[in-house]
PDB file of N, CA and C in Angstrom:
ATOM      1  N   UNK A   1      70.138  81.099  97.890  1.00  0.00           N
ATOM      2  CA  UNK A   1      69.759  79.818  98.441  1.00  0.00           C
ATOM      3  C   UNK A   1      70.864  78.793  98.185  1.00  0.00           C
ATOM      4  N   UNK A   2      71.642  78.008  99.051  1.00  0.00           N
ATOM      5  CA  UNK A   2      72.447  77.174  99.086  1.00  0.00           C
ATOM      6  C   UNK A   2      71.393  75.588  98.482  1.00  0.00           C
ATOM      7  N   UNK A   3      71.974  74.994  97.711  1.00  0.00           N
ATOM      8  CA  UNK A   3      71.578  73.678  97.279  1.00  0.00           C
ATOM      9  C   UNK A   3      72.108  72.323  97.570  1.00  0.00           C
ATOM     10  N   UNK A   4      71.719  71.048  98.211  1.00  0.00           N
ATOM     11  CA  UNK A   4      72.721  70.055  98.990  1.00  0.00           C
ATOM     12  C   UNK A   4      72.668  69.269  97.405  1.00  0.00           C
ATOM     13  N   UNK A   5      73.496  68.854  97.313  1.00  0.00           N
ATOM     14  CA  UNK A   5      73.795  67.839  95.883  1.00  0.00           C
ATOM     15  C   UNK A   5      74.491  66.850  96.288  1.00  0.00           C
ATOM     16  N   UNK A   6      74.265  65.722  95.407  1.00  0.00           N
ATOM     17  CA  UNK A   6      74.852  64.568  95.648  1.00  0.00           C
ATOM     18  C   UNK A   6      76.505  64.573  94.168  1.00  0.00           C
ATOM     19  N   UNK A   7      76.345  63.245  94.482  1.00  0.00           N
ATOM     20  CA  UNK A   7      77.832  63.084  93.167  1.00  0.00           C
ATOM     21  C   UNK A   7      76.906  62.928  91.756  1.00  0.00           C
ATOM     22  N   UNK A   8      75.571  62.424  91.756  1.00  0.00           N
ATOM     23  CA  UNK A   8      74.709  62.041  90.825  1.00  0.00           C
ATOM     24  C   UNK A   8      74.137  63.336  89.915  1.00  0.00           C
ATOM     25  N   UNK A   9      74.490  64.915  91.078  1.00  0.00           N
ATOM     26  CA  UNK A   9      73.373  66.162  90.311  1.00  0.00           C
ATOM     27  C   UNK A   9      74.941  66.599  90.013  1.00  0.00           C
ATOM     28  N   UNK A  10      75.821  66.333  90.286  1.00  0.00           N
ATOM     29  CA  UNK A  10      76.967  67.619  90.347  1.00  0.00           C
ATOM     30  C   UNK A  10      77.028  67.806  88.794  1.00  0.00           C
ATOM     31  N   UNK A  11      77.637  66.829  87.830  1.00  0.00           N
ATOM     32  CA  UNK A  11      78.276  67.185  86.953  1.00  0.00           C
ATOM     33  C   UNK A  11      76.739  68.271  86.416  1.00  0.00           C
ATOM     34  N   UNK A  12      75.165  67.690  86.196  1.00  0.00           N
ATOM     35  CA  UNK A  12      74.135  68.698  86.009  1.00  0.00           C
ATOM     36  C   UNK A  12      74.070  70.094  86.823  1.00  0.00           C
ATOM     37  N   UNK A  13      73.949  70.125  88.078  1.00  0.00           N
ATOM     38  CA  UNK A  13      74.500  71.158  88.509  1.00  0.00           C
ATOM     39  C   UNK A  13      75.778  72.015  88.560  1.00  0.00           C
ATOM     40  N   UNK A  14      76.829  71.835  88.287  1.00  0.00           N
ATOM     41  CA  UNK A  14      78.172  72.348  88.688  1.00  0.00           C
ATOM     42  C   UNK A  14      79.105  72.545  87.453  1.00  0.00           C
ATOM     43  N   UNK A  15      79.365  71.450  86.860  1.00  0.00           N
ATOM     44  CA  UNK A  15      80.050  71.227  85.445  1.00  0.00           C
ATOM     45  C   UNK A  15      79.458  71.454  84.460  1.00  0.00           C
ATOM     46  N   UNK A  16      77.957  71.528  83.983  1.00  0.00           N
ATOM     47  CA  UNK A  16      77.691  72.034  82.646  1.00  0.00           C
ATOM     48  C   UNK A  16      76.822  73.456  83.114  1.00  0.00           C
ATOM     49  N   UNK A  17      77.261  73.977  83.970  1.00  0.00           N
ATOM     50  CA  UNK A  17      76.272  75.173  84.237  1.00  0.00           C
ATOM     51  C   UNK A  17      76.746  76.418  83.849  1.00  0.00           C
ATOM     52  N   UNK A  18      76.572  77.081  82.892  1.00  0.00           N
ATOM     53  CA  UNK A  18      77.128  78.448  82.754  1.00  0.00           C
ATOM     54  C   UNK A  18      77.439  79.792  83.484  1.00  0.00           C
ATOM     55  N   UNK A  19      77.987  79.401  84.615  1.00  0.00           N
ATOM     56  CA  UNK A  19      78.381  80.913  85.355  1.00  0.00           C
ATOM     57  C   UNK A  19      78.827  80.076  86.358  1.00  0.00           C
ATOM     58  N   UNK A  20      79.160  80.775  87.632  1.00  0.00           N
ATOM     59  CA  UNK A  20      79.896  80.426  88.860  1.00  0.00           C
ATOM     60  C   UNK A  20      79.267  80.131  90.018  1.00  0.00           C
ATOM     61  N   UNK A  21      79.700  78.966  90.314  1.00  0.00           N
ATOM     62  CA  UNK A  21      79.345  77.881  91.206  1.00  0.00           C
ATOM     63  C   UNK A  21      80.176  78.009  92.838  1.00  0.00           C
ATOM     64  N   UNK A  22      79.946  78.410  93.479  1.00  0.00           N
ATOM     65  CA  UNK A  22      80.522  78.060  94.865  1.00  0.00           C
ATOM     66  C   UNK A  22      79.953  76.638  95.392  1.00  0.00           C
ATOM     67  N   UNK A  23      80.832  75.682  95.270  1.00  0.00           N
ATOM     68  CA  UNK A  23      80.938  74.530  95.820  1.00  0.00           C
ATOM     69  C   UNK A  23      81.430  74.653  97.489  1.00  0.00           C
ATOM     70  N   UNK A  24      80.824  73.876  98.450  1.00  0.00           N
ATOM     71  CA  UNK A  24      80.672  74.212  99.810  1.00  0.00           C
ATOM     72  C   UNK A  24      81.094  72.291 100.110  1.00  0.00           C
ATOM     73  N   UNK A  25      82.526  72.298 100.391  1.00  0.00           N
ATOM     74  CA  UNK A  25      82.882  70.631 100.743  1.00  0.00           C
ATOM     75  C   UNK A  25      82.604  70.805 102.223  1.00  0.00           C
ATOM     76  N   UNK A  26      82.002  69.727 102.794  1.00  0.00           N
ATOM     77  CA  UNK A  26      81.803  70.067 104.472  1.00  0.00           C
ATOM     78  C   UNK A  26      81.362  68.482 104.875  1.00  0.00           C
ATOM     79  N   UNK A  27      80.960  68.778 106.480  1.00  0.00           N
ATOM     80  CA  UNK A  27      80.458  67.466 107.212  1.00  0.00           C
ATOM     81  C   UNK A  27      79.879  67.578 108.118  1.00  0.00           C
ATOM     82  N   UNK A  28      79.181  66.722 108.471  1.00  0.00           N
ATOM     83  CA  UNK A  28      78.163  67.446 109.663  1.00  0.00           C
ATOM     84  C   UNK A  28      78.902  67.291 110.490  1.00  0.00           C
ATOM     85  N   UNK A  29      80.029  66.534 111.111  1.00  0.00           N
ATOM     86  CA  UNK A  29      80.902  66.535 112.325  1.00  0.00           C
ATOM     87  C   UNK A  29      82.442  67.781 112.427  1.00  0.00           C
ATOM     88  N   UNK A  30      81.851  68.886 110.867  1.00  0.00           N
ATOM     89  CA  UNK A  30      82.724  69.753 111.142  1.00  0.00           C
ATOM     90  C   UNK A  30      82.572  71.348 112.102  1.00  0.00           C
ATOM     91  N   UNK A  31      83.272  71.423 113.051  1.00  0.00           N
ATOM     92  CA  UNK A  31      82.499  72.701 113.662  1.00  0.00           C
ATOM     93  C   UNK A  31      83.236  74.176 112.589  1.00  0.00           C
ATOM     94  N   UNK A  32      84.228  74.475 112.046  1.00  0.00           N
ATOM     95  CA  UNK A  32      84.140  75.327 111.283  1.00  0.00           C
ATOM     96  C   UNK A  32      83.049  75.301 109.601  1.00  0.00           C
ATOM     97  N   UNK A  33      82.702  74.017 109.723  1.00  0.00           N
ATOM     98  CA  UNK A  33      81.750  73.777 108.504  1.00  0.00           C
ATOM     99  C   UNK A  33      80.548  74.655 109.072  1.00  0.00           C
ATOM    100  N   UNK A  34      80.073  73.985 110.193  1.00  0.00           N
ATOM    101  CA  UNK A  34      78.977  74.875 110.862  1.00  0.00           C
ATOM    102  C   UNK A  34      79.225  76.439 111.029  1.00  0.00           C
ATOM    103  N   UNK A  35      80.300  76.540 111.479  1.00  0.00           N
ATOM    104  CA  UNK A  35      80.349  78.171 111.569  1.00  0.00           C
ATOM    105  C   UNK A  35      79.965  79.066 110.139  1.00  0.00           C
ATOM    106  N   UNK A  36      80.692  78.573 109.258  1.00  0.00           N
ATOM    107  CA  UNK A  36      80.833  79.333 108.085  1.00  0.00           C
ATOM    108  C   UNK A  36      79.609  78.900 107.031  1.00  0.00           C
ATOM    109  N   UNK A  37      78.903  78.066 107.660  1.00  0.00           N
ATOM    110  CA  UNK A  37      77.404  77.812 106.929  1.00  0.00           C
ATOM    111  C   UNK A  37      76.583  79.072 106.923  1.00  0.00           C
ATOM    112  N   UNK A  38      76.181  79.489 108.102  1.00  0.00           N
ATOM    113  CA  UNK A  38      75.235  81.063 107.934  1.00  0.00           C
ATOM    114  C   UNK A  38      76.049  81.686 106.992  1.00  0.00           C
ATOM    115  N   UNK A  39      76.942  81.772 106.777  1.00  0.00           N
ATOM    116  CA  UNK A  39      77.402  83.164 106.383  1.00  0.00           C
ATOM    117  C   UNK A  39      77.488  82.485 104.479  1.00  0.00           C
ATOM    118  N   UNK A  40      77.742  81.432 104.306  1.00  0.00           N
ATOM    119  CA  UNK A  40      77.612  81.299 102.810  1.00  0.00           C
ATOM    120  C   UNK A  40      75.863  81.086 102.493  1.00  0.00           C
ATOM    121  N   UNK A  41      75.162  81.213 103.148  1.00  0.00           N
ATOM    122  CA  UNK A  41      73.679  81.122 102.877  1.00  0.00           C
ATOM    123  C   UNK A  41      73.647  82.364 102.979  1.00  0.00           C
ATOM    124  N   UNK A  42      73.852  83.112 103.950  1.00  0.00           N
ATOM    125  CA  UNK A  42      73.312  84.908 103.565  1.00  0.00           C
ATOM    126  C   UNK A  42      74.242  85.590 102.339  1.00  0.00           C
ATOM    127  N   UNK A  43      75.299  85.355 102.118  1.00  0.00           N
ATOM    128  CA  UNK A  43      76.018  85.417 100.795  1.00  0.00           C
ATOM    129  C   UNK A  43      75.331  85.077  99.676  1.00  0.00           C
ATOM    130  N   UNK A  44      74.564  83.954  99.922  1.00  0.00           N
ATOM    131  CA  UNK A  44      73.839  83.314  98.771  1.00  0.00           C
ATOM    132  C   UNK A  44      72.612  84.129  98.397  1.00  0.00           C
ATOM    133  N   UNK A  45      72.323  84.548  99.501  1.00  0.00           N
ATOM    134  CA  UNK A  45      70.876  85.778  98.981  1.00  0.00           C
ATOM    135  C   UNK A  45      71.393  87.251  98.765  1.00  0.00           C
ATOM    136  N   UNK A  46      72.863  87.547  98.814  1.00  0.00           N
ATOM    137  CA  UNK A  46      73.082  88.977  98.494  1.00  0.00           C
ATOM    138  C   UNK A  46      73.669  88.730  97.037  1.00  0.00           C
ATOM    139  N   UNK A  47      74.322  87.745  96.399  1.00  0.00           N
ATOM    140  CA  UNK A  47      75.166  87.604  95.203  1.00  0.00           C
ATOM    141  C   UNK A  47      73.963  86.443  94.328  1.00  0.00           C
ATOM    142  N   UNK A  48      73.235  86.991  93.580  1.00  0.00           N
ATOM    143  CA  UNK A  48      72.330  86.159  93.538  1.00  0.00           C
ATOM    144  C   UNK A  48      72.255  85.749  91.894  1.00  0.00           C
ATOM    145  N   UNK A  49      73.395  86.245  91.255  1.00  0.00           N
ATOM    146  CA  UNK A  49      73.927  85.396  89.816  1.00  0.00           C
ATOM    147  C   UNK A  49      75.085  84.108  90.131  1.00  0.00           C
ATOM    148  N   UNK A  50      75.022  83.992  91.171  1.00  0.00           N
ATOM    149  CA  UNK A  50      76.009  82.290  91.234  1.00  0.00           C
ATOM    150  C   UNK A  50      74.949  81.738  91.964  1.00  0.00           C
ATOM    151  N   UNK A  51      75.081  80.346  91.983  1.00  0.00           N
ATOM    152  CA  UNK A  51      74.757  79.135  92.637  1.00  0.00           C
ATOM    153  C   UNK A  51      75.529  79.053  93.403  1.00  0.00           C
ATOM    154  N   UNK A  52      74.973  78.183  94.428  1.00  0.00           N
ATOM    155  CA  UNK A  52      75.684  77.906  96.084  1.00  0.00           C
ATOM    156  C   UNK A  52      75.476  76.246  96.542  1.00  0.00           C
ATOM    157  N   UNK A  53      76.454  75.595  96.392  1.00  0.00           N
ATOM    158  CA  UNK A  53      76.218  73.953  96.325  1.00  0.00           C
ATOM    159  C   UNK A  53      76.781  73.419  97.704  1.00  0.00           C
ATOM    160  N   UNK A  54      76.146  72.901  98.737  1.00  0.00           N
ATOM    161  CA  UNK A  54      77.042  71.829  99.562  1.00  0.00           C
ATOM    162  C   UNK A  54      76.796  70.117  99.130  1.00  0.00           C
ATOM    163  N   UNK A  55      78.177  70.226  99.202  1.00  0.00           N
ATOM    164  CA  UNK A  55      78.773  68.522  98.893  1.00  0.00           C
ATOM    165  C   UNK A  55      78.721  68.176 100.801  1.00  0.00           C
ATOM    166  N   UNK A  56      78.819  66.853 101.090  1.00  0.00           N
ATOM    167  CA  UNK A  56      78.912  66.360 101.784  1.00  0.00           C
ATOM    168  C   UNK A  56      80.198  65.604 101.852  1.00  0.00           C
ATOM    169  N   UNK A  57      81.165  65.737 102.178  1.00  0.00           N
ATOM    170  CA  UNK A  57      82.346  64.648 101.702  1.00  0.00           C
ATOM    171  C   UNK A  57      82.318  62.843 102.167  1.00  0.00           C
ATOM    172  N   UNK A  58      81.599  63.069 103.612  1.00  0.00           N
ATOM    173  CA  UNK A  58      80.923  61.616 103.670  1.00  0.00           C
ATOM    174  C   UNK A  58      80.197  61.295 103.128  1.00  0.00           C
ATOM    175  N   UNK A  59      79.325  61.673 102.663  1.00  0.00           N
ATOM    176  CA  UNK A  59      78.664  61.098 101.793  1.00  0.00           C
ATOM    177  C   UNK A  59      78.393  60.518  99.886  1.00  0.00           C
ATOM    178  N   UNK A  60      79.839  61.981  99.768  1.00  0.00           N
ATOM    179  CA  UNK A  60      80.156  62.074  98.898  1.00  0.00           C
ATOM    180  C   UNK A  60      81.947  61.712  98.070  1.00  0.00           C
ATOM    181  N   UNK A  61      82.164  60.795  98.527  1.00  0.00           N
ATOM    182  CA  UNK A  61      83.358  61.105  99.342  1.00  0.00           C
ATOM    183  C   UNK A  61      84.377  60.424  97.887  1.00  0.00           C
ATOM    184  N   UNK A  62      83.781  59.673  96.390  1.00  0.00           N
ATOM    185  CA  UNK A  62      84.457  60.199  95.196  1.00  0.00           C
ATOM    186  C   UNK A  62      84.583  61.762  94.779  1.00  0.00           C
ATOM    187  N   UNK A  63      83.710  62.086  95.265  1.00  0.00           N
ATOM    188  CA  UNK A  63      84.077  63.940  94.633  1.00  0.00           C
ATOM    189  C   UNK A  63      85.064  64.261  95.286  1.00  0.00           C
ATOM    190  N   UNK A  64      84.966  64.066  96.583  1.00  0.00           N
ATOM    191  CA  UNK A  64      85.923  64.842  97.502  1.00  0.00           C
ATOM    192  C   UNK A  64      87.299  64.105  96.884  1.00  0.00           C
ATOM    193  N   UNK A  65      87.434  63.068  96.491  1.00  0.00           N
ATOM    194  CA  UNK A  65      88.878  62.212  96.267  1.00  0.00           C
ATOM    195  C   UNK A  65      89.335  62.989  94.728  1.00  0.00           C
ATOM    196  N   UNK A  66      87.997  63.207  93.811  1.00  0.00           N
ATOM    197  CA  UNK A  66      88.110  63.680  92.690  1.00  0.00           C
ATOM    198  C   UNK A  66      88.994  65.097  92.615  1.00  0.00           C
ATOM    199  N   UNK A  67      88.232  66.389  93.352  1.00  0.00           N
ATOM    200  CA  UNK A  67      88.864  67.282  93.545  1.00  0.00           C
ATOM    201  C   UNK A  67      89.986  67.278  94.873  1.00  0.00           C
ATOM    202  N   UNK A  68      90.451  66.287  95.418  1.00  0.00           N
ATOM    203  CA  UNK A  68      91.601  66.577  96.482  1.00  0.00           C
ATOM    204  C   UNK A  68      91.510  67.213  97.279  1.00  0.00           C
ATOM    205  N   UNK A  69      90.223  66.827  98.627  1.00  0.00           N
ATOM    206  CA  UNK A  69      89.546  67.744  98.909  1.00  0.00           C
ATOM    207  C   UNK A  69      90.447  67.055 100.694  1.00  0.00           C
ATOM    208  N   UNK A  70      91.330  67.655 100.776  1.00  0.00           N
ATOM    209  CA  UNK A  70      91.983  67.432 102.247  1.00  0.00           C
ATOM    210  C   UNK A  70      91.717  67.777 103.987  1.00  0.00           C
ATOM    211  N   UNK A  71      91.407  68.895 103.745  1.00  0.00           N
ATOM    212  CA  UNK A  71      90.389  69.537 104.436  1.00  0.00           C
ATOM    213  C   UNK A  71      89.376  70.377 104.542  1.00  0.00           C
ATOM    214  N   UNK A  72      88.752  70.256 105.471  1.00  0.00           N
ATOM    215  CA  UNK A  72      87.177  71.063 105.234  1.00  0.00           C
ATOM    216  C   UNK A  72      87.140  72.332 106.418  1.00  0.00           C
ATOM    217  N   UNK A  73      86.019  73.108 106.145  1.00  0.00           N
ATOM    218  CA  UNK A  73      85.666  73.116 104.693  1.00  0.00           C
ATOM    219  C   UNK A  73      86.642  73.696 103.910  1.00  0.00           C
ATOM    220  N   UNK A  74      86.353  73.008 102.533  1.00  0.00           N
ATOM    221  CA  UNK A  74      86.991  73.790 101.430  1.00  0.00           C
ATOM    222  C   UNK A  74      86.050  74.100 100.462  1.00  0.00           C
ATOM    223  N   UNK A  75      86.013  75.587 100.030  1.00  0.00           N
ATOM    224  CA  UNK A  75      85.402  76.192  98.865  1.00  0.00           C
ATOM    225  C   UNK A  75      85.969  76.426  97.734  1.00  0.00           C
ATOM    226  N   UNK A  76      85.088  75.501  96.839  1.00  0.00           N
ATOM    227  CA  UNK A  76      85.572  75.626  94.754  1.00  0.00           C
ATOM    228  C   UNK A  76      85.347  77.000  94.685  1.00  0.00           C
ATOM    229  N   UNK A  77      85.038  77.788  93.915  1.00  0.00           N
ATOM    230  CA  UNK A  77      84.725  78.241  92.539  1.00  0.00           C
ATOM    231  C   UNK A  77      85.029  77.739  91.593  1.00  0.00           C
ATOM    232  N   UNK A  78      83.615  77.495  90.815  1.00  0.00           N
ATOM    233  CA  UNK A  78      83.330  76.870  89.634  1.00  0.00           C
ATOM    234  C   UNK A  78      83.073  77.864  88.278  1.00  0.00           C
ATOM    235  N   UNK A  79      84.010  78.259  87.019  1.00  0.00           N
ATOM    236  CA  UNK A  79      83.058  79.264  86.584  1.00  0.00           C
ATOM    237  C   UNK A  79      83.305  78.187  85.202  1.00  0.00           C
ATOM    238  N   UNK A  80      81.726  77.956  84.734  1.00  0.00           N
ATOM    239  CA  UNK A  80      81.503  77.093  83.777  1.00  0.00           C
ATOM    240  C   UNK A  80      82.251  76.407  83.437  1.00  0.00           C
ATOM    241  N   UNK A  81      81.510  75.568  84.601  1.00  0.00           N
ATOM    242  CA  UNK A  81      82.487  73.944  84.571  1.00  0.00           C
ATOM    243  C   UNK A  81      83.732  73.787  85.250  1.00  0.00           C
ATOM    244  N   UNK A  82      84.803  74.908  85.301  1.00  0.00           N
ATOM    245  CA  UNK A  82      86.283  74.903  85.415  1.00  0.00           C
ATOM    246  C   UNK A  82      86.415  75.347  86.847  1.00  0.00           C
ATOM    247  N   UNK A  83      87.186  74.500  87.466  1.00  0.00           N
ATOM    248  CA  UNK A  83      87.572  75.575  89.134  1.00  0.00           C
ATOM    249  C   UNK A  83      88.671  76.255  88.377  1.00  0.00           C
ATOM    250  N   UNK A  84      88.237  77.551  89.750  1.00  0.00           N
ATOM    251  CA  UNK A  84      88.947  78.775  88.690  1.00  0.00           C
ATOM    252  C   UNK A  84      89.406  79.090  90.650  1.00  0.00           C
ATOM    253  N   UNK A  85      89.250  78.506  92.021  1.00  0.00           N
ATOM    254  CA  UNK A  85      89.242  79.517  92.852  1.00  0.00           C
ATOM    255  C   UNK A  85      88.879  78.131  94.232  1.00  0.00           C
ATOM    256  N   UNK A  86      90.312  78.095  94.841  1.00  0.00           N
ATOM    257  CA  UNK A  86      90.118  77.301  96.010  1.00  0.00           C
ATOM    258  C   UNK A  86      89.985  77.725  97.860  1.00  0.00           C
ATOM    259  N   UNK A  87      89.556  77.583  98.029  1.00  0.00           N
ATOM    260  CA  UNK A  87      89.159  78.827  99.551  1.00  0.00           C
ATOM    261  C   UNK A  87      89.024  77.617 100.832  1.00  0.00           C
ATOM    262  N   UNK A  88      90.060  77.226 101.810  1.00  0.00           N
ATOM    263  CA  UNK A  88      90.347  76.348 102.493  1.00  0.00           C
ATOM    264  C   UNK A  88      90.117  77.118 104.007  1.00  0.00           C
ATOM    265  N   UNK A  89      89.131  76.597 104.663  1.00  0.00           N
ATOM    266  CA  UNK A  89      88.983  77.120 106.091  1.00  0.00           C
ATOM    267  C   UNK A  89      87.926  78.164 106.320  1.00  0.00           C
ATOM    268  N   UNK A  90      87.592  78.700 107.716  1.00  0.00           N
ATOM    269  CA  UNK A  90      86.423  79.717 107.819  1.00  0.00           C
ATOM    270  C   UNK A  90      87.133  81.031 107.280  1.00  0.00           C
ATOM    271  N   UNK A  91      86.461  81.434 107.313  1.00  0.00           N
ATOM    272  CA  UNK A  91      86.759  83.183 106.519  1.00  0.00           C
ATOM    273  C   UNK A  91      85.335  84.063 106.965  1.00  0.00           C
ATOM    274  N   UNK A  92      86.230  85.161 106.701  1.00  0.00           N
ATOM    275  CA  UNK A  92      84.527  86.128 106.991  1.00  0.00           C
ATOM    276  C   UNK A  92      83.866  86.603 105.917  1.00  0.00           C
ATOM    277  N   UNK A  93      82.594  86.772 106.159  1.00  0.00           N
ATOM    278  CA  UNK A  93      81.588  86.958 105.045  1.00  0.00           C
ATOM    279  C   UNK A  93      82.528  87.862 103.843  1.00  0.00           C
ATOM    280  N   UNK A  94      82.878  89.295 104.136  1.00  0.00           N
ATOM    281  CA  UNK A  94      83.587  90.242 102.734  1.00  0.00           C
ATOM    282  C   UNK A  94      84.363  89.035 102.112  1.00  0.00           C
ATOM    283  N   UNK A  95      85.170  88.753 102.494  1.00  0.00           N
ATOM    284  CA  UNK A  95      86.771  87.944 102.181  1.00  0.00           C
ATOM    285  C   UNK A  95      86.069  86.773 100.834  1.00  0.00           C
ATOM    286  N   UNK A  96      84.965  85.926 101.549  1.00  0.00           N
ATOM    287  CA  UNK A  96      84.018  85.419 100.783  1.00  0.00           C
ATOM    288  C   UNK A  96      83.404  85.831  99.390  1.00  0.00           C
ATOM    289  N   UNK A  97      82.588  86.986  99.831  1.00  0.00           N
ATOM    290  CA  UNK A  97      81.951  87.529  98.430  1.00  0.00           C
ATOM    291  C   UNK A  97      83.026  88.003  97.258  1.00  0.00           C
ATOM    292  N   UNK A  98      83.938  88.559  98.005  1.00  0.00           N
ATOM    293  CA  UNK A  98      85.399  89.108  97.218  1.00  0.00           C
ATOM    294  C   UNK A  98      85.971  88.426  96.590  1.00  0.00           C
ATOM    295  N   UNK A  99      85.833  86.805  97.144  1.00  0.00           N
ATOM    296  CA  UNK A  99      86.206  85.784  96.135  1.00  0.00           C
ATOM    297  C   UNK A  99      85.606  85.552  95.136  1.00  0.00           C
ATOM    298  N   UNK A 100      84.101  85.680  95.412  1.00  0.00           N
ATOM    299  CA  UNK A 100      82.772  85.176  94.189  1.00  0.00           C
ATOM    300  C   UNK A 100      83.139  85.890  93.257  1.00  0.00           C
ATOM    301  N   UNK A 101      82.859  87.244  93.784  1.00  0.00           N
ATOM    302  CA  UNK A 101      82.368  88.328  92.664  1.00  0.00           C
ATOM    303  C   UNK A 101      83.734  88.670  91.757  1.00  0.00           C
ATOM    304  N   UNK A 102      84.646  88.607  92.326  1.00  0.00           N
ATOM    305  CA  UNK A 102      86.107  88.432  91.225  1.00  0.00           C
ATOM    306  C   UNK A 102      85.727  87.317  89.888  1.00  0.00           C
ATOM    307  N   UNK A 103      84.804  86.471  90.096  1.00  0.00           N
ATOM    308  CA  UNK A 103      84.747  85.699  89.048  1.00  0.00           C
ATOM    309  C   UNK A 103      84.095  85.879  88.301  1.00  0.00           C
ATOM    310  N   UNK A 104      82.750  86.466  89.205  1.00  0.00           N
ATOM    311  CA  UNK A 104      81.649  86.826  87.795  1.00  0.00           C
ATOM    312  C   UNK A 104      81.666  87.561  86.385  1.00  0.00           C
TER     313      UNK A 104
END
């Protein structure tokens, strides 16, 4: 299950959480954001020891300045607390999980 968070849950969600976080930077006016949405939600129900977070960068848009978030989407990996893993643009589902599961 993918989770929408604001700048207010992140550091509770993302930074003190013990294991690995796929952070999902996006916008609703992005069409590769949209594309690559199904596919990190069905990811999210096959890899089901990480969390799955979308940021909003408009809405959120100190985080996005925080992590240097240039274009979207861009995917963190988070593994407790630390980005460990930056993933810029659509990709296909394997390429994806291959990133996660390297971290776990």
């Amino acid at each position: 299950m993918v989770q929408h968070v604001s700048e207010t849950d992140f550091n509770e969600v993302v930074l003190n959480y013990e294991g690995v976080v796929l952070v999902d930077f996006w916008a609703t006016w992005c069409n590769p954001c949209k594309m690559i949405a199904p596919i990190i939600e069905e990811v999210s129900t096959e890899i089901t020891n990480a969390r799955f977070i979308k940021i909003d960068v408009d809405e959120n848009a100190n985080l996005a300045n925080k992590y240097q978030i240039l274009s979207i989407p861009t995917l963190m990996i988070f593994k407790n607390g630390t980005p460990v893993d930056t993933l810029v643009g659509f990709m296909p589902k394997d390429s994806l999980k291959d990133a996660i599961i390297k971290h776990l």
